[in-house]
C-alpha atoms as a PDB file:
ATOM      1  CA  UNK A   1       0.000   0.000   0.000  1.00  0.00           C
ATOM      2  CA  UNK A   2       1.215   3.768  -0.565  1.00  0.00           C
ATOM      3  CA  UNK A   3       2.030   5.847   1.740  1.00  0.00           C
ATOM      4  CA  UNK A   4       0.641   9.247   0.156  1.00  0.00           C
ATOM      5  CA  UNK A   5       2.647  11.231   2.745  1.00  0.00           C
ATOM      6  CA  UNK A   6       6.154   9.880   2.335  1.00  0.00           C
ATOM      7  CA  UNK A   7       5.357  10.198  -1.292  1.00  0.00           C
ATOM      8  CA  UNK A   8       5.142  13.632  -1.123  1.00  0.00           C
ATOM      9  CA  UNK A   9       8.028  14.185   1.013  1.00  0.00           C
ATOM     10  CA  UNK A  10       9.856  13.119  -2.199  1.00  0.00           C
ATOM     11  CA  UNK A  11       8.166  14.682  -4.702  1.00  0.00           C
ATOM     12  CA  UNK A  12      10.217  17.046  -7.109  1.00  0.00           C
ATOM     13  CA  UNK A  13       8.946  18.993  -9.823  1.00  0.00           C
ATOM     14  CA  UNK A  14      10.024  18.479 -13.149  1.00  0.00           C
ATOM     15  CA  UNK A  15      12.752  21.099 -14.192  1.00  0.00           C
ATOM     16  CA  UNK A  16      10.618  21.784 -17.384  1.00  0.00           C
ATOM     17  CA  UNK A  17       7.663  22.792 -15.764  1.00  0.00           C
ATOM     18  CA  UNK A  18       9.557  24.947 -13.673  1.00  0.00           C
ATOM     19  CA  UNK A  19      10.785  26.744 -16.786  1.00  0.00           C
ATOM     20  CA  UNK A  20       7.538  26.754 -18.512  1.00  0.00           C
ATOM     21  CA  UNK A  21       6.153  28.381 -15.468  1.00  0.00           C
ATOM     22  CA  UNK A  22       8.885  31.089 -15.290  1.00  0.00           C
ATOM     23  CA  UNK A  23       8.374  32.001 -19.164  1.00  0.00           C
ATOM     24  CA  UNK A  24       4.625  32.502 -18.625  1.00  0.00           C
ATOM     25  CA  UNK A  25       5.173  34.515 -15.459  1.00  0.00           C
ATOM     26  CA  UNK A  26       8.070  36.543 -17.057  1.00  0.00           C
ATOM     27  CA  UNK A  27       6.706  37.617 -20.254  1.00  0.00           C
ATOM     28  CA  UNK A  28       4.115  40.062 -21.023  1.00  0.00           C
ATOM     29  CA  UNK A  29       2.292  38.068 -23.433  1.00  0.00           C
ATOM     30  CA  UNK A  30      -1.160  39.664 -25.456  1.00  0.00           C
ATOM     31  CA  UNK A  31      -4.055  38.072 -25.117  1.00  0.00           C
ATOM     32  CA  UNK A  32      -6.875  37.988 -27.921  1.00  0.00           C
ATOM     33  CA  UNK A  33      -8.248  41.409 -26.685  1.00  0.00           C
ATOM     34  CA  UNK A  34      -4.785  43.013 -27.206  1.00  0.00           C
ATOM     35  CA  UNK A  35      -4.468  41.947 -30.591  1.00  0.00           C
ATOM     36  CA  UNK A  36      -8.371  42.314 -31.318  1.00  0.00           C
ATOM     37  CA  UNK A  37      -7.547  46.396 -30.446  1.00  0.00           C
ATOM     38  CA  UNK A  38      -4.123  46.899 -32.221  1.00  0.00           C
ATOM     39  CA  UNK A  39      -6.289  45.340 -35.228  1.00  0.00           C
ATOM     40  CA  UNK A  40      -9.048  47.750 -35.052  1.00  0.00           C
ATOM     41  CA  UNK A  41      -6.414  50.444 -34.291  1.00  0.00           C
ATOM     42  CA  UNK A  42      -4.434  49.815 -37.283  1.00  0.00           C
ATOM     43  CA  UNK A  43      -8.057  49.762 -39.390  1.00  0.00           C
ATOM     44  CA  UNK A  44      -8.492  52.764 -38.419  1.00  0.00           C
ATOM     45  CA  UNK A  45      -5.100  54.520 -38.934  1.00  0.00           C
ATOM     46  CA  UNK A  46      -5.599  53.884 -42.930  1.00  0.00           C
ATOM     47  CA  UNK A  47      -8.812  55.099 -43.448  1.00  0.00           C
END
């Protein structure tokens, strides 16, 4: 049987999730509104 609490004692988190997380945290990415109003910005700079 497991012991669920010794398990966790030796849990380690992978060293690519760690990086993935840091990337997401660190960069200022746009979401689909951001892009939705540099679109409609842009349309409306060449009229």
């Amino acid at each position: 049987m497991l012991d669920f609490e010794e398990e966790l004692k030796k849990f380690r988190p992978s060293l690519e999730i760690e990086q993935v997380e840091d990337n997401i945290y660190n960069n200022n990415l746009a979401d689909v509104t951001d892009l939705m109003d540099e679109m409609i910005k842009e349309m409306k700079d060449h009229q």
